[in-house]
Protein backbone atom coordinates (compact mmCIF):
# COMPACT_ATOMS: atom_id res chain seq x y z
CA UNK A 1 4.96 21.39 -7.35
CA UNK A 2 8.20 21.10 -5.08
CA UNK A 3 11.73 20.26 -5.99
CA UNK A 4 12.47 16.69 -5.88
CA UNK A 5 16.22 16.35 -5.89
CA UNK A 6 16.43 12.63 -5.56
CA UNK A 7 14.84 12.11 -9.13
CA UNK A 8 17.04 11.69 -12.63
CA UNK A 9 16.43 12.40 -16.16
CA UNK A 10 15.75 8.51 -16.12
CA UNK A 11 13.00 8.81 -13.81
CA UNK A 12 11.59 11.32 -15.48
CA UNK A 13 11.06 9.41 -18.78
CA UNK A 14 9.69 6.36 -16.30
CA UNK A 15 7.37 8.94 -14.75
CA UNK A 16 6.03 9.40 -18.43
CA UNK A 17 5.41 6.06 -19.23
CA UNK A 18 3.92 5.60 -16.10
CA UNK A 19 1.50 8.77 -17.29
CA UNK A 20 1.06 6.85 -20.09
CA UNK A 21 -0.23 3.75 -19.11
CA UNK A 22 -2.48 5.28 -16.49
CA UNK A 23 -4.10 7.42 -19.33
CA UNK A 24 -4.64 4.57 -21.19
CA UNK A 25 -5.18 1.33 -19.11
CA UNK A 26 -6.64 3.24 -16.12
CA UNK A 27 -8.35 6.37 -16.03
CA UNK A 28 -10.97 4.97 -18.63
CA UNK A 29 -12.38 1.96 -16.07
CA UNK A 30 -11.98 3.11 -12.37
CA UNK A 31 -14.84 4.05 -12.10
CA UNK A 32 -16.41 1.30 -13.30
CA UNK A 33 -14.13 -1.04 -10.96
CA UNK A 34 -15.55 1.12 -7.84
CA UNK A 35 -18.88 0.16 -9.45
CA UNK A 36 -17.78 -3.48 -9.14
CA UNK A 37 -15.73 -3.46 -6.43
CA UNK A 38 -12.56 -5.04 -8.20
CA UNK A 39 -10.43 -4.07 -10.74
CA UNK A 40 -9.88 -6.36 -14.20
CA UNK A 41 -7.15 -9.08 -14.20
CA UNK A 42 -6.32 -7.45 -17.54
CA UNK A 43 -4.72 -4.45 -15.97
CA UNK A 44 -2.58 -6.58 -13.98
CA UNK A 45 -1.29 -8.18 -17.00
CA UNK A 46 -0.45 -4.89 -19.23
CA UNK A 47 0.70 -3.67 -16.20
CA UNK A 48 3.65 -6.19 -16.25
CA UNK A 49 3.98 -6.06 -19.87
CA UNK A 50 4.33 -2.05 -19.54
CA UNK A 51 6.98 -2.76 -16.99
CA UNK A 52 5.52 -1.46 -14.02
CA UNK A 53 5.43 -4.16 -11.39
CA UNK A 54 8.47 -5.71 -9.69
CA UNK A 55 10.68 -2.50 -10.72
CA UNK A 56 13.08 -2.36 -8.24
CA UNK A 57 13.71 -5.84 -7.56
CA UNK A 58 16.93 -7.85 -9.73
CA UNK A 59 16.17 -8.75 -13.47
CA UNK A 60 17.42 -12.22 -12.82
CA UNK A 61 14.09 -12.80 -11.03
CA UNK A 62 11.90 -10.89 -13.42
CA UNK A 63 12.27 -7.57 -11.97
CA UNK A 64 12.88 -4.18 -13.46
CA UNK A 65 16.42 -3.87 -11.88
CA UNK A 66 15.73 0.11 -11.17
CA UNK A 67 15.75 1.63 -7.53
CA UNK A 68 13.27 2.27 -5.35
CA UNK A 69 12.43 5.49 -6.97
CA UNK A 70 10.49 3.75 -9.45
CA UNK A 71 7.77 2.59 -6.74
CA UNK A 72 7.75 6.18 -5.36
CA UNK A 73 6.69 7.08 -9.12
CA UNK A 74 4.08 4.89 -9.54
CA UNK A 75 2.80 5.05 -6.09
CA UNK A 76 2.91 9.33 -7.15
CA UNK A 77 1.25 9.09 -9.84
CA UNK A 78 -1.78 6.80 -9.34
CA UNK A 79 -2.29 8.35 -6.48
CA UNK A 80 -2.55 11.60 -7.71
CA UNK A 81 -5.60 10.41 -9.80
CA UNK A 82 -6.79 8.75 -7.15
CA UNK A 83 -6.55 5.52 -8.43
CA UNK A 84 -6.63 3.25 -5.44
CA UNK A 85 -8.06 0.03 -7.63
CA UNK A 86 -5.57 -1.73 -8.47
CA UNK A 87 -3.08 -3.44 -5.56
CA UNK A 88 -0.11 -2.63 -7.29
CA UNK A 89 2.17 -1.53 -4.31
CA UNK A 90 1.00 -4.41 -1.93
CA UNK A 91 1.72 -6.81 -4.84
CA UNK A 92 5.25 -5.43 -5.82
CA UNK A 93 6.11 -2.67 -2.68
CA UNK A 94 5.19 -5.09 0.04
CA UNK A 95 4.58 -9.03 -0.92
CA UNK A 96 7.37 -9.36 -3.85
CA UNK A 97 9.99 -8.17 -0.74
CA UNK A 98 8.52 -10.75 1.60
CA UNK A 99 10.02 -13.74 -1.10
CA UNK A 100 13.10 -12.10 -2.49
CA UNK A 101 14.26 -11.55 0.86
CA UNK A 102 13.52 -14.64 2.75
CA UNK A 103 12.02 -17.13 0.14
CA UNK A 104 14.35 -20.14 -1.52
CA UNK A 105 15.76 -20.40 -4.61
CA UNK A 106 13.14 -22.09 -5.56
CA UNK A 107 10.74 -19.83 -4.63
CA UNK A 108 12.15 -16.64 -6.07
CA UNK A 109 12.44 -18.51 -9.51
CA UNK A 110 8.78 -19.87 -9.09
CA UNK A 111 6.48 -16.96 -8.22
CA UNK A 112 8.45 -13.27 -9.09
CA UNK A 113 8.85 -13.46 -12.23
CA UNK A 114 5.00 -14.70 -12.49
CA UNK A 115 4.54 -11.60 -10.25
CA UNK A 116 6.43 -9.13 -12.39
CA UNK A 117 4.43 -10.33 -15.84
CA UNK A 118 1.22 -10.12 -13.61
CA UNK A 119 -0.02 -13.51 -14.12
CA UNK A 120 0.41 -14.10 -10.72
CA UNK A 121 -1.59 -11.79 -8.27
CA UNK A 122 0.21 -11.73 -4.36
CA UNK A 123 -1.35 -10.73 -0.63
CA UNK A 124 -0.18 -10.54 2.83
CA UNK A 125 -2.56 -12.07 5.17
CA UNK A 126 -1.57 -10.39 8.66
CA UNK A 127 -4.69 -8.93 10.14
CA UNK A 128 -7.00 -11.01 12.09
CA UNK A 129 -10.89 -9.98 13.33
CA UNK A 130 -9.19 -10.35 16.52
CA UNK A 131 -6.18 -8.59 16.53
CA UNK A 132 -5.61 -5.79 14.14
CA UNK A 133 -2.43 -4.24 14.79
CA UNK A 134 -1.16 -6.56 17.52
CA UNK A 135 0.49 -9.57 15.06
CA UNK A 136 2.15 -11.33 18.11
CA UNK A 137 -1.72 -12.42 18.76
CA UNK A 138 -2.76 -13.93 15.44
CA UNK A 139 -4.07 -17.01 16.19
CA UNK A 140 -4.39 -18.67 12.62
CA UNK A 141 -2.43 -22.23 13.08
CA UNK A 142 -0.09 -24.38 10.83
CA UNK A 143 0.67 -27.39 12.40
CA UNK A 144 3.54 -29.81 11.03
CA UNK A 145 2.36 -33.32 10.05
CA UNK A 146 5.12 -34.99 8.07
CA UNK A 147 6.34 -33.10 5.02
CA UNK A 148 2.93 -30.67 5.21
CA UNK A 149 1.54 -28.13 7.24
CA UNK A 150 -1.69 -27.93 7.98
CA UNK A 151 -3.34 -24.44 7.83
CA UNK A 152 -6.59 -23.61 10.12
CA UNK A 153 -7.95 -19.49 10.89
CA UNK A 154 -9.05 -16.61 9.69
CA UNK A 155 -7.79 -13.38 8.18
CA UNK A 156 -10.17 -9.95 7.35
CA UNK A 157 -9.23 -6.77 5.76
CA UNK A 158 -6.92 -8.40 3.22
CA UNK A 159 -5.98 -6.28 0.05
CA UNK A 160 -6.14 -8.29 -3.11
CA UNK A 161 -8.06 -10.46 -1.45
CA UNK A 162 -10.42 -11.56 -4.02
CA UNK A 163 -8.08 -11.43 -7.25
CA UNK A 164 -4.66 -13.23 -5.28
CA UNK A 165 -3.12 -16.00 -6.88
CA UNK A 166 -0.80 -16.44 -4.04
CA UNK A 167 -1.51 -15.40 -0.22
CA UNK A 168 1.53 -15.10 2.14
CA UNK A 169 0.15 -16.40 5.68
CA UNK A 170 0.95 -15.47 8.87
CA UNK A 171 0.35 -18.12 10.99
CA UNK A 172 1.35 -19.73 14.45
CA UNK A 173 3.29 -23.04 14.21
CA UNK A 174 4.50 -22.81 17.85
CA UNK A 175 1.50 -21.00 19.64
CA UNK A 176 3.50 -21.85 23.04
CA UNK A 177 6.40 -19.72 21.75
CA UNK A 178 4.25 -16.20 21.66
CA UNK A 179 6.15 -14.47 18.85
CA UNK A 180 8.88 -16.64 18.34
CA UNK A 181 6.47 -19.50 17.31
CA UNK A 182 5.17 -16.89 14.41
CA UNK A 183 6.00 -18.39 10.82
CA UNK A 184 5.09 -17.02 7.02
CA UNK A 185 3.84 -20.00 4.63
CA UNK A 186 2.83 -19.27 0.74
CA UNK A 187 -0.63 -20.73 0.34
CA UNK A 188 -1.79 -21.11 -3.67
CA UNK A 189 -5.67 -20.26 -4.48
CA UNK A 190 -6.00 -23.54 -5.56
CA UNK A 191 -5.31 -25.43 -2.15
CA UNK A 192 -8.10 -27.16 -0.95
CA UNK A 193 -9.67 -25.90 2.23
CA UNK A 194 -8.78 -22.51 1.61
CA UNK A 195 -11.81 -20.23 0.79
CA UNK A 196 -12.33 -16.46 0.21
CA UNK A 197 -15.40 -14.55 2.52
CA UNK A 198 -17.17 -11.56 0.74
CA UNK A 199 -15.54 -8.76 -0.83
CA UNK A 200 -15.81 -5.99 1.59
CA UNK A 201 -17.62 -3.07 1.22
CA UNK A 202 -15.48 0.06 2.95
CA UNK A 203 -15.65 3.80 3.28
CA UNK A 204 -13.01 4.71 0.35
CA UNK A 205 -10.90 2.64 -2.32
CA UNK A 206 -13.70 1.27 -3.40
CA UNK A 207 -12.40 -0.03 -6.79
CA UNK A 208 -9.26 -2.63 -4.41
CA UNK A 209 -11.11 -5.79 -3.83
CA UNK A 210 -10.40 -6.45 0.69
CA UNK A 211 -11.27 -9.89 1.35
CA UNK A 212 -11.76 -12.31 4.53
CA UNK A 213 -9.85 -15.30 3.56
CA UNK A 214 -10.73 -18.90 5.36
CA UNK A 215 -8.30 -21.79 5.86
CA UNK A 216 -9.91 -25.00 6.46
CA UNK A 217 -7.32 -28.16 7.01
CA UNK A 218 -5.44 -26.59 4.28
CA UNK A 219 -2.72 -28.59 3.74
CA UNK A 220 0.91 -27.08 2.06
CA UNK A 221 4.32 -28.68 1.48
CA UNK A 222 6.85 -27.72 4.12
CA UNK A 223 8.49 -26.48 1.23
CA UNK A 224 6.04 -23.42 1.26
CA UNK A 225 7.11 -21.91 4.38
CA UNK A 226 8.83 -18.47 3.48
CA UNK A 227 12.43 -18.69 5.48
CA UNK A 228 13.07 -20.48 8.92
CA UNK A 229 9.92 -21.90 10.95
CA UNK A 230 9.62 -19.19 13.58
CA UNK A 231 11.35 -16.42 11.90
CA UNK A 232 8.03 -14.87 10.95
CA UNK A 233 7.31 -12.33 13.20
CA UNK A 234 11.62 -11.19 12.38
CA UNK A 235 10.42 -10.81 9.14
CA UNK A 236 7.50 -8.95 9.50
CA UNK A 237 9.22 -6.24 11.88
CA UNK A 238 11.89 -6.17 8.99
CA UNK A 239 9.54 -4.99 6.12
CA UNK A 240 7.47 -2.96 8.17
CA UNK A 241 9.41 0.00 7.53
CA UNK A 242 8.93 -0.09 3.80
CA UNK A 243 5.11 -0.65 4.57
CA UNK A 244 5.04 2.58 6.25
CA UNK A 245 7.39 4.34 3.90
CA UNK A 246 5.21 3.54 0.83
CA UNK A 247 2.04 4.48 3.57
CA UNK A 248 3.93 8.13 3.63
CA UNK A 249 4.44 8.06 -0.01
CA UNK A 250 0.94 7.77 -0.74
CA UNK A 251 -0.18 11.06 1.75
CA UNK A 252 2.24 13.45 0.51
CA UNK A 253 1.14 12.59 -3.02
CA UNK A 254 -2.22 12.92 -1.81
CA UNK A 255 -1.80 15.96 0.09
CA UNK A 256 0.42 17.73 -3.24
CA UNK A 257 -2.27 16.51 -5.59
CA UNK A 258 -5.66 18.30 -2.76
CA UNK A 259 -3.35 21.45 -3.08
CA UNK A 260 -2.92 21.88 -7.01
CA UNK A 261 -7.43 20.84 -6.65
CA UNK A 262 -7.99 23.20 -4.80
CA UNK A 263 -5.88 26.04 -6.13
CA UNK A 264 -7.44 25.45 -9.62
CA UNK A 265 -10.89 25.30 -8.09
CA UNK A 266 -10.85 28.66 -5.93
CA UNK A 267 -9.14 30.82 -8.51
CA UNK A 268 -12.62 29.55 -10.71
CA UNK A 269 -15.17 29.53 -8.22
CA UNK A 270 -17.06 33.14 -7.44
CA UNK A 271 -18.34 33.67 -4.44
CA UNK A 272 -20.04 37.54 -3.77
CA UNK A 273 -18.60 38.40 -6.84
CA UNK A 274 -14.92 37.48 -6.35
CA UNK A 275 -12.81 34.08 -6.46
CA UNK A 276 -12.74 32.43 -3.02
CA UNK A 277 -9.34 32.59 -3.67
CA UNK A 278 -9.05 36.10 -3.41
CA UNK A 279 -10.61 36.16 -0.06
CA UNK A 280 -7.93 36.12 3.15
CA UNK A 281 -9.78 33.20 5.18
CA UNK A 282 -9.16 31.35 2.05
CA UNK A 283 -5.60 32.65 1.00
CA UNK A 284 -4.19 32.28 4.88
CA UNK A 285 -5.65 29.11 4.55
CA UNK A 286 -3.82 27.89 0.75
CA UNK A 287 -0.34 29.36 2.74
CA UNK A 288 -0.91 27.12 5.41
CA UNK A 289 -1.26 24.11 3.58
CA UNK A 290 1.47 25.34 1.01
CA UNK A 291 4.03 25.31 3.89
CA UNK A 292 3.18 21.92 5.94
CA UNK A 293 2.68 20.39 2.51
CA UNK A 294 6.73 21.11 1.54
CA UNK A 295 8.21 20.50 4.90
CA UNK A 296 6.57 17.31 4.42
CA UNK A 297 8.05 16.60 1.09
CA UNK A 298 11.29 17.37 3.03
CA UNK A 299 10.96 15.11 5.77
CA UNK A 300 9.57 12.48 3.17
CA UNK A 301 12.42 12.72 1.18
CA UNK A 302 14.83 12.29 3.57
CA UNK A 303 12.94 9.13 5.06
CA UNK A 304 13.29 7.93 1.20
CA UNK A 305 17.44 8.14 0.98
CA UNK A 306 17.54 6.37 4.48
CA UNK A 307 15.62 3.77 3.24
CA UNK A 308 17.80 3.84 0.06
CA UNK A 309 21.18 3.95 1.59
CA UNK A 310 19.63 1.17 3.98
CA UNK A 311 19.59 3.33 6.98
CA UNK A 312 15.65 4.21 7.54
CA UNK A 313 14.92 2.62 11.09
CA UNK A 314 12.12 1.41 12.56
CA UNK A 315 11.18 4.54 14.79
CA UNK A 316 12.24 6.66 11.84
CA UNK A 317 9.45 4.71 9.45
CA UNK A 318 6.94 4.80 12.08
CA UNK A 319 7.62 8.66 12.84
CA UNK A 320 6.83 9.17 8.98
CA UNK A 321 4.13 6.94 8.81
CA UNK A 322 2.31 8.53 11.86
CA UNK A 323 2.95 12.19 11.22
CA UNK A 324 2.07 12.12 7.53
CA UNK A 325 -0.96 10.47 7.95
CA UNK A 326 -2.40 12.58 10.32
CA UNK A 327 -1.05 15.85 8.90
CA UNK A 328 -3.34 14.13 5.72
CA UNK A 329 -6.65 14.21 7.25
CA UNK A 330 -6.36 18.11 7.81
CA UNK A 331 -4.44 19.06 4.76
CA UNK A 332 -7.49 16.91 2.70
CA UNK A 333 -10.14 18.41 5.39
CA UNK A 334 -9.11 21.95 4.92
CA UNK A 335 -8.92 21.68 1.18
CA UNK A 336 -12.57 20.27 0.50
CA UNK A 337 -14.19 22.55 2.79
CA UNK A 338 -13.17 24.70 0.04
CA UNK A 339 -14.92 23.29 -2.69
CA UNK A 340 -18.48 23.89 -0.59
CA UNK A 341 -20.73 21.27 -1.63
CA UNK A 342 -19.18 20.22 -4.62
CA UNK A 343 -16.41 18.60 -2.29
CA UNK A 344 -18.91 15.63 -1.19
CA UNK A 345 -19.39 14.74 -4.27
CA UNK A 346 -17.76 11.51 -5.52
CA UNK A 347 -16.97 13.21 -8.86
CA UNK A 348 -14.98 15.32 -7.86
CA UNK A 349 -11.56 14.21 -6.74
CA UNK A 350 -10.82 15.63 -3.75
CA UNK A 351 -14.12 13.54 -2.11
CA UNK A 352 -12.95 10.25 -3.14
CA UNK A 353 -9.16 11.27 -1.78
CA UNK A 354 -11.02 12.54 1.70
CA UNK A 355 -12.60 9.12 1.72
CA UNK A 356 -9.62 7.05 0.97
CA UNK A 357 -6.99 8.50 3.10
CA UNK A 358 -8.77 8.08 6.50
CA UNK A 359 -7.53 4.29 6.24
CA UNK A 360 -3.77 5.47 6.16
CA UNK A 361 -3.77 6.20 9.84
CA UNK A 362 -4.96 2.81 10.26
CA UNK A 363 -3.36 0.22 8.08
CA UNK A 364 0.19 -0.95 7.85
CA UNK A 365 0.29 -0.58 12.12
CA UNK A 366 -2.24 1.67 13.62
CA UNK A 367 -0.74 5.34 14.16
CA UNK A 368 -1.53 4.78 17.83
CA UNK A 369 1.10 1.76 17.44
CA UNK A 370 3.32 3.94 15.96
CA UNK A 371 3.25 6.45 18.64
CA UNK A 372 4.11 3.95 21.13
CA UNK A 373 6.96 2.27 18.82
CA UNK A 374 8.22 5.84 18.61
CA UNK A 375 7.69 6.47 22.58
CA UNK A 376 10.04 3.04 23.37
CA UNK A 377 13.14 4.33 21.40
CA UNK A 378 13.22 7.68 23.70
């Protein structure tokens, strides 16, 4: 629908495949995963074997060795079937980061190239019933005893909660040290102690199993923590940025995919005997969207070489994440007013997009965090 300069004839032929697979693997079961509240394990795994998990981190580890283009793709194009289900981009976009970056040797040989196969399913437990955005408060302990730690707390809200082989923990194993006592520790579904609440029931995406996760006494080798003991909360501020990056991704797909709806649907619909689209409420209307959508494109694209050419900060990310969001809600608000009743119904696309995108101004950091990340760098 708009130009996308950054793309090349390779990504093009990846954009294809990706088509492909969603055709094939996807499109045929979401809606019975919404039904069940969890996709299949199976997807995960012809999802690796297709190629599409892990793409843009090094083939040594089990990645795809592409760029980060090839996330934008696949984040594009299942959103634009709205095909929230499976928790692809946490998995590779936002936990597989986490342990290239900061994980051993070790680690990075043990769990991504499980991760890229999909045999191995990966969260991030951050948020807390107590503390939602604010992750210097988490209170969730891991205290040192010998060559273990010992895990105790509780996390909500977590994506891939049910399905996760893996969990990557944010705990506290200095609470005296406020953030600087703030550590990440890889805890395996196996460990005992550590127990998985009810899957959650939310407004939209109801197909991505969110979890509360429990940690009883879990115990984990020292040799789990994920870089230095109290370098968590370093970490976390680090990868934020992509977090809201692929948050921004996800809208202007959205938004681009409500658009091409909603054109197709008013230049078919009759209303008094003519289109709706031929009436000027509705064509002033389709103009204003048309324009915010592709100076959004612009701004998003620009966030997407800075992140590329490794110069996307953390105001910049949090602008992007905030503004897109919101501009979201009234780009998907105006367009299924448009579809009259038909828009609140879950068959049609544009409902279930309305009801999963209200969570984007939420997750990943609040937008009213990001205002006030935004408001400290002026």
């Amino acid at each position: 629908m708009t130009v996308q300069p950054l793309f090349r004839e390779d990504h093009a032929l990846f954009r294809a495949s990706v088509k492909r697979f969603i055709e094939r693997e996807v499109a045929p079961h979401h809606a019975r995963w919404e039904k069940e509240g969890m996709v299949s394990r199976e997807v995960w795994k012809k999802a690796g074997e297709a190629g599409l998990l892990l793409t843009d981190l090094p083939t040594e580890y089990g990645g795809g060795g592409a760029d980060f283009l090839t996330c934008v793709i696949l984040i594009e194009e299942m959103t634009r079937g709205v095909y929230t289900g499976p928790g692809f981009r946490v998995h590779s976009d936002i936990c597989a980061p986490y342990i290239l970056h900061y994980g051993s040797e070790e680690q990075k040989k043990k769990w991504l190239p499980k991760m890229a196969r999909g045999e191995t399913i990966v969260a991030i437990a951050m948020t807390e019933p107590g503390t939602g955005s604010d992750l210097q408060a988490v209170r969730t302990s891991a205290i040192r005893k010998g060559d273990e730690y010992v895990i105790n707390g509780q996390k909500t809200f977590i994506t891939n909660g049910q399905l996760s082989d893996l969990v990557i923990v944010v705990c506290k194993t200095d609470a005296s040290q406020g953030a600087k006592g703030t550590s990440l520790i890889l805890v395996e579904r196996e460990r005992e102690g550590f127990t998985r609440g009810r899957n959650l029931e939310k407004i939209g995406m109801h197909a991505q199993d969110t979890s509360e996760l429990f940690f009883s006494d879990v115990h984990v080798p020292v040799g789990n923590l994920l870089g230095g003991e109290g370098r968590g909360f370093a970490q976390l501020m680090e990868e934020l940025p992509r977090e809201r990056l692929v948050v921004a991704v996800t809208a202007v797909a959205l938004m681009e995919a409500a658009l091409e709806w909603t054109l197709a649907y008013t230049r078919e619909r009759k209303v008094f005997g003519r289109p709706i689209a031929e009436f000027q409420n509705s064509r002033f209307k389709l103009a204003e969207v048309k324009t915010e959508i592709t100076v959004a494109r612009v701004f998003l694209n620009d966030c997407i070489e800075k992140y590329m050419n490794g110069t996307l900060d953390v105001t910049t990310a949090a602008m992007a994440k905030y503004w897109l969001t919101e501009l979201e809600g009234r780009v998907l608000d105006t367009c299924l007013q448009m579809f009259g009743g038909y828009g609140y119904m879950w068959e049609f696309p544009i409902a279930r997009a309305y009801a999963d995108a209200r969570v984007h101004r939420i997750f990943a950091g609040a937008n009213e965090i990001m205002k006030e990340l935004i408001a400290r760098s002026l």
